[in-house]
Protein backbone atom coordinates (compact mmCIF):
# COMPACT_ATOMS: atom_id res chain seq x y z
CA UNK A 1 0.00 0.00 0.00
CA UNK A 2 2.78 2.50 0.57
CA UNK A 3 4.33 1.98 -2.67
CA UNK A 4 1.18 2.38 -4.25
CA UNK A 5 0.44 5.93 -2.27
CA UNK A 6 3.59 7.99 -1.97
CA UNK A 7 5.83 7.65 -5.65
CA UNK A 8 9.47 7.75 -3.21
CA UNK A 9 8.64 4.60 -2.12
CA UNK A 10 7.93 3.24 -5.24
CA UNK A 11 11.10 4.55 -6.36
CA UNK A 12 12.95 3.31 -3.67
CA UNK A 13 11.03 -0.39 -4.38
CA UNK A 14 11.81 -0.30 -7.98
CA UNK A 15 15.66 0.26 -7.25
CA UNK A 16 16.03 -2.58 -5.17
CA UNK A 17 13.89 -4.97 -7.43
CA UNK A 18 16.54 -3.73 -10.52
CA UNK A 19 19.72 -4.78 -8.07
CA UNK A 20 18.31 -7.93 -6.70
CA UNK A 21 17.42 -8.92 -10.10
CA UNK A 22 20.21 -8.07 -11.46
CA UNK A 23 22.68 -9.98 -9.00
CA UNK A 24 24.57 -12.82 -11.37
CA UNK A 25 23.14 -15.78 -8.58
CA UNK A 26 19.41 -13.97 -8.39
CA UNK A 27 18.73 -16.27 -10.63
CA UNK A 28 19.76 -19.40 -9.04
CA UNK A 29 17.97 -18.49 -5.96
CA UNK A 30 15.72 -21.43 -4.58
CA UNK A 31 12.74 -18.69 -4.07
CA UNK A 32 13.46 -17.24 -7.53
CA UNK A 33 10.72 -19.24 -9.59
CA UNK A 34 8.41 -17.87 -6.77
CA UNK A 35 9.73 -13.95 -5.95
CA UNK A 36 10.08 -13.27 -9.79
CA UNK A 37 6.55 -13.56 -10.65
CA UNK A 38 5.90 -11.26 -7.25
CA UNK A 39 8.21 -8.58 -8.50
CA UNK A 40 7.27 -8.36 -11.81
CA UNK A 41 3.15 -8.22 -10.30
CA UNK A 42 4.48 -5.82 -7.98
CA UNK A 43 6.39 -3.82 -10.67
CA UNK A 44 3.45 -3.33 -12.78
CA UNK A 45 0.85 -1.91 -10.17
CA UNK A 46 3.48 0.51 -9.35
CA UNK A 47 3.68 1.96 -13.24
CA UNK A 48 -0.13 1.52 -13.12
CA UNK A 49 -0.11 4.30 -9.90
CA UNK A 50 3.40 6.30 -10.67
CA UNK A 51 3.36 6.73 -14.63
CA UNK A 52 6.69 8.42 -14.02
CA UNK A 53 8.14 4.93 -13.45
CA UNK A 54 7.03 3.09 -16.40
CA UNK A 55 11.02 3.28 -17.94
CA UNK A 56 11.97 2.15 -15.21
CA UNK A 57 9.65 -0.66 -15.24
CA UNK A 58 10.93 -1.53 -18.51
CA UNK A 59 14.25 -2.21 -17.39
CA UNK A 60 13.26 -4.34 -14.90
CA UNK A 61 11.40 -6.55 -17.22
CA UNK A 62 14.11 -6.93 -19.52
CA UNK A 63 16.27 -7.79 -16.93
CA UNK A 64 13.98 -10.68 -16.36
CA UNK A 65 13.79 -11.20 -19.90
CA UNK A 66 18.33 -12.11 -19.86
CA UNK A 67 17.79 -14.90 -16.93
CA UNK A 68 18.61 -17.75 -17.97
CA UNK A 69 18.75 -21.05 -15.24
CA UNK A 70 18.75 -25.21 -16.94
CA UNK A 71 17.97 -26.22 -13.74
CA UNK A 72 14.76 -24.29 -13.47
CA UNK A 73 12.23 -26.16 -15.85
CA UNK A 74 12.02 -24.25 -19.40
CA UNK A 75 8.28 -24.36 -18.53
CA UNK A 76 8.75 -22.33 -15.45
CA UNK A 77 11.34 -19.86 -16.91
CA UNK A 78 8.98 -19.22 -20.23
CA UNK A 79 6.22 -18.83 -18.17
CA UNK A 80 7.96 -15.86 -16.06
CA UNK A 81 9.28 -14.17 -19.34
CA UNK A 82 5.91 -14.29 -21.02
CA UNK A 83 4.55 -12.50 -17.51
CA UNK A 84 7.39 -9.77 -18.36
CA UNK A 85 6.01 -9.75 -22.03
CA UNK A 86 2.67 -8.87 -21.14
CA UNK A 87 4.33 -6.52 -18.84
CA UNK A 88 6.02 -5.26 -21.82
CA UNK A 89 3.06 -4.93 -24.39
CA UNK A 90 0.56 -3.06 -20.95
CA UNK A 91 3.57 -0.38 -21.51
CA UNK A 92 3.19 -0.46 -25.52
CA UNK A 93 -0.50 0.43 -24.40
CA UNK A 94 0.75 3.64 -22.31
CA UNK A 95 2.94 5.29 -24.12
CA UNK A 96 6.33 3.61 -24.20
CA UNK A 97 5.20 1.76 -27.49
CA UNK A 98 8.84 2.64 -29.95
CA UNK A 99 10.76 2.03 -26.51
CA UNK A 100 9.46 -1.58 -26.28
CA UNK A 101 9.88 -2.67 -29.71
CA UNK A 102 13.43 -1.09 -29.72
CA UNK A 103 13.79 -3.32 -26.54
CA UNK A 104 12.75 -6.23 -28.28
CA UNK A 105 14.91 -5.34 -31.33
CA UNK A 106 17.87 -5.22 -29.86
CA UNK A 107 17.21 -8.93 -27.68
CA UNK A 108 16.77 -10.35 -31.41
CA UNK A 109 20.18 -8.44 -32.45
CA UNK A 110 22.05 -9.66 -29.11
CA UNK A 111 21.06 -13.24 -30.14
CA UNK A 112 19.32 -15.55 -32.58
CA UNK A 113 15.81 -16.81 -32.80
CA UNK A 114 17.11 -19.97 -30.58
CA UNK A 115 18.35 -17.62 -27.73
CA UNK A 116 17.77 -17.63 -24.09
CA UNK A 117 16.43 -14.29 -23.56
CA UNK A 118 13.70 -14.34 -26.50
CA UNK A 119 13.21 -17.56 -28.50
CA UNK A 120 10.72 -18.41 -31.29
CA UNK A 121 8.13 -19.18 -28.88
CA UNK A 122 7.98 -15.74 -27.12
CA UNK A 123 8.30 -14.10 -30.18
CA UNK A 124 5.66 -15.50 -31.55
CA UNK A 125 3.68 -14.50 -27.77
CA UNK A 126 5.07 -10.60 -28.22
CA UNK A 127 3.59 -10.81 -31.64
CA UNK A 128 0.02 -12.14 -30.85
CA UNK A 129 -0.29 -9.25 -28.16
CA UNK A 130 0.41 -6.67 -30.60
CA UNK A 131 -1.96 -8.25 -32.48
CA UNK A 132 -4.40 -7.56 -29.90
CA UNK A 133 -3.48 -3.98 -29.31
CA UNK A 134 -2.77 -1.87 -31.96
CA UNK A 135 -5.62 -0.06 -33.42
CA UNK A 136 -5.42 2.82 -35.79
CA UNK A 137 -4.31 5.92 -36.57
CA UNK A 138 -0.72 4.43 -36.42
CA UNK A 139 2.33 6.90 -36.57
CA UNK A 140 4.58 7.03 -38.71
CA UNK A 141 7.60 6.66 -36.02
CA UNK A 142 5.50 3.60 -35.02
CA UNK A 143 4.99 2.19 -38.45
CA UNK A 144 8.63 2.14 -38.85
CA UNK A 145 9.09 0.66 -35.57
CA UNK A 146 7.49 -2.44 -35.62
CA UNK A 147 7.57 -2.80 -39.55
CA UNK A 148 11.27 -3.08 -39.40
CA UNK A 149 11.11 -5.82 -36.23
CA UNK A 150 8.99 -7.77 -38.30
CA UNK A 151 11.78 -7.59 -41.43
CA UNK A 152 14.31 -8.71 -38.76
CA UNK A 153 14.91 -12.56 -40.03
CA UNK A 154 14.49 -14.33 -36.43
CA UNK A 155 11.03 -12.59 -36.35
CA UNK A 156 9.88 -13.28 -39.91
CA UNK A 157 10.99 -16.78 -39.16
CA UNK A 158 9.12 -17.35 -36.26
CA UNK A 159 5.97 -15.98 -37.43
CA UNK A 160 6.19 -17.32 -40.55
CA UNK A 161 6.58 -20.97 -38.61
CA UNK A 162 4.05 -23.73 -38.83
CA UNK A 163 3.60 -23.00 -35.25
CA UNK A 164 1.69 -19.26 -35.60
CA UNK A 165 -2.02 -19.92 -36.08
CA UNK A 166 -3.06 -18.96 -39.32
CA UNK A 167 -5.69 -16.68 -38.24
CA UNK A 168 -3.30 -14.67 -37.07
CA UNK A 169 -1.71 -14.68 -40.52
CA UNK A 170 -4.74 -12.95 -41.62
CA UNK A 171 -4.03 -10.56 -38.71
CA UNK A 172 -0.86 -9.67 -39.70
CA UNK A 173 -2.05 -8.85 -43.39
CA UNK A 174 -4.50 -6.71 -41.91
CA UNK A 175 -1.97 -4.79 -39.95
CA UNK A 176 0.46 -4.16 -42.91
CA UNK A 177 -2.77 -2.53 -44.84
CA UNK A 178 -3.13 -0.50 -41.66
CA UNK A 179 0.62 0.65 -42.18
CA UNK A 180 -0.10 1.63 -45.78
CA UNK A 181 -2.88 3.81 -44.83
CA UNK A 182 -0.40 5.56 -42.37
CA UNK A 183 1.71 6.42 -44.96
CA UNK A 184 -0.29 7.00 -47.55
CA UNK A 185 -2.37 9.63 -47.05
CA UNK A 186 -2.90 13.11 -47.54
CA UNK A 187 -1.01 14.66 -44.57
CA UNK A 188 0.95 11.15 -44.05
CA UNK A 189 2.93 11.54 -47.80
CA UNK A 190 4.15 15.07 -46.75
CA UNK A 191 6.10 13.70 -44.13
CA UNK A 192 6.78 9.99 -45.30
CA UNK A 193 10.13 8.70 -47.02
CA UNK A 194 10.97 6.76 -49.87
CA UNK A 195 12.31 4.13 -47.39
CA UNK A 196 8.57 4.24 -46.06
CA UNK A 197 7.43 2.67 -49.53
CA UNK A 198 10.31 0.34 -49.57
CA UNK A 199 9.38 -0.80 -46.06
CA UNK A 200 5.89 -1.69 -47.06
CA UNK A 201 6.80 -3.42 -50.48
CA UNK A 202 8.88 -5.81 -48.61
CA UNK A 203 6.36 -6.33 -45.88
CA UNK A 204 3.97 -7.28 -48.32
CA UNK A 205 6.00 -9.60 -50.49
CA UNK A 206 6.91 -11.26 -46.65
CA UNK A 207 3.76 -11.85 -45.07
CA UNK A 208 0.83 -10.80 -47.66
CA UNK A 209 2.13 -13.35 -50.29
CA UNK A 210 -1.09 -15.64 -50.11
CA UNK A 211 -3.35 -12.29 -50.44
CA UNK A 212 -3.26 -12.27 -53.91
């Protein structure tokens, strides 16, 4: 409750949830399959309360997102970093939207699709929530955002798996015709690049092939 009421103590919760978790043997902690789920529940109705923490929020759940422990079950580990996923995508929802998918960019970059921190699985999980979320008017910044995440090749090969749902496929054309109408209109073309265009052509011939 105090957390909750006066934003130093919040602060001063947050810090100490970013050093524990970020201690090299947090991880290999008998309580950890039980605390992480706590802080990360405890993280979020803080940003709910103190909007001025949601960055720091973020950090915390991509923290999470880098532990890595074999002798924790890969059950029990997925199952904590899709909690800091839908941690992640609640943010996309209040205004940290290009600092999430930047996030998630640069776990794909630090990696491949078969790493620890984000495998096939959970991007396929990230994916399906932005599914969920995203409504129009996109931005522009946005647009380019997540349009080049989904060019990155250990996304496109994950959702382009036998293992997405293919109603979601039609989800995904959907969203690429909501990009083109953020770049394509009136007011959008004064400000769009040619590298907008570009984006969208490749997008298209990616994911929209079985459109035509």
């Amino acid at each position: 409750a105090m957390c909750i009421k006066h934003s130093v103590v919040a602060q001063g919760v947050l810090t100490w949830a970013k050093e524990l978790s970020s201690k090299s043997d947090f991880v290999t902690l008998v309580s950890y399959p039980t605390i992480s789920p706590c802080i990360l529940s405890l993280a979020r109705l803080i940003c709910r309360h103190h909007p001025l923490t949601r960055t720091a929020v973020l950090d915390i759940a991509l923290v999470f997102m880098g532990h890595s422990n074999r002798e924790i079950s890969h059950r029990k580990m997925q199952s904590i970093k899709e909690q800091c996923l839908r941690l992640m995508l609640w943010l996309t929802t209040q205004g940290l939207s290009l600092a999430v998918i930047s996030a998630v960019q640069n776990k794909l970059e630090t990696g491949n699709s078969g790493s620890s921190e984000m495998d096939s699985a959970l991007v396929r999980y990230f994916f399906t929530g932005i599914l969920e979320i995203v409504r129009p008017p996109l931005s522009l910044a946005f647009v380019r955002a997540l349009g080049g995440l989904m060019m990155k090749k250990p996304f496109a090969d994950a959702l382009q798996s036998k293992h997405f749902e293919d109603s979601k496929r039609g989800q995904i054309i959907r969203l690429i015709d909501l990009f083109e109408a953020a770049t394509t209109g009136k007011v959008q073309k004064i400000v769009s690049w040619e590298e907008d265009e570009s984006l969208l052509t490749m997008l298209k011939s990616m994911y929209c092939a079985s459109k035509n």
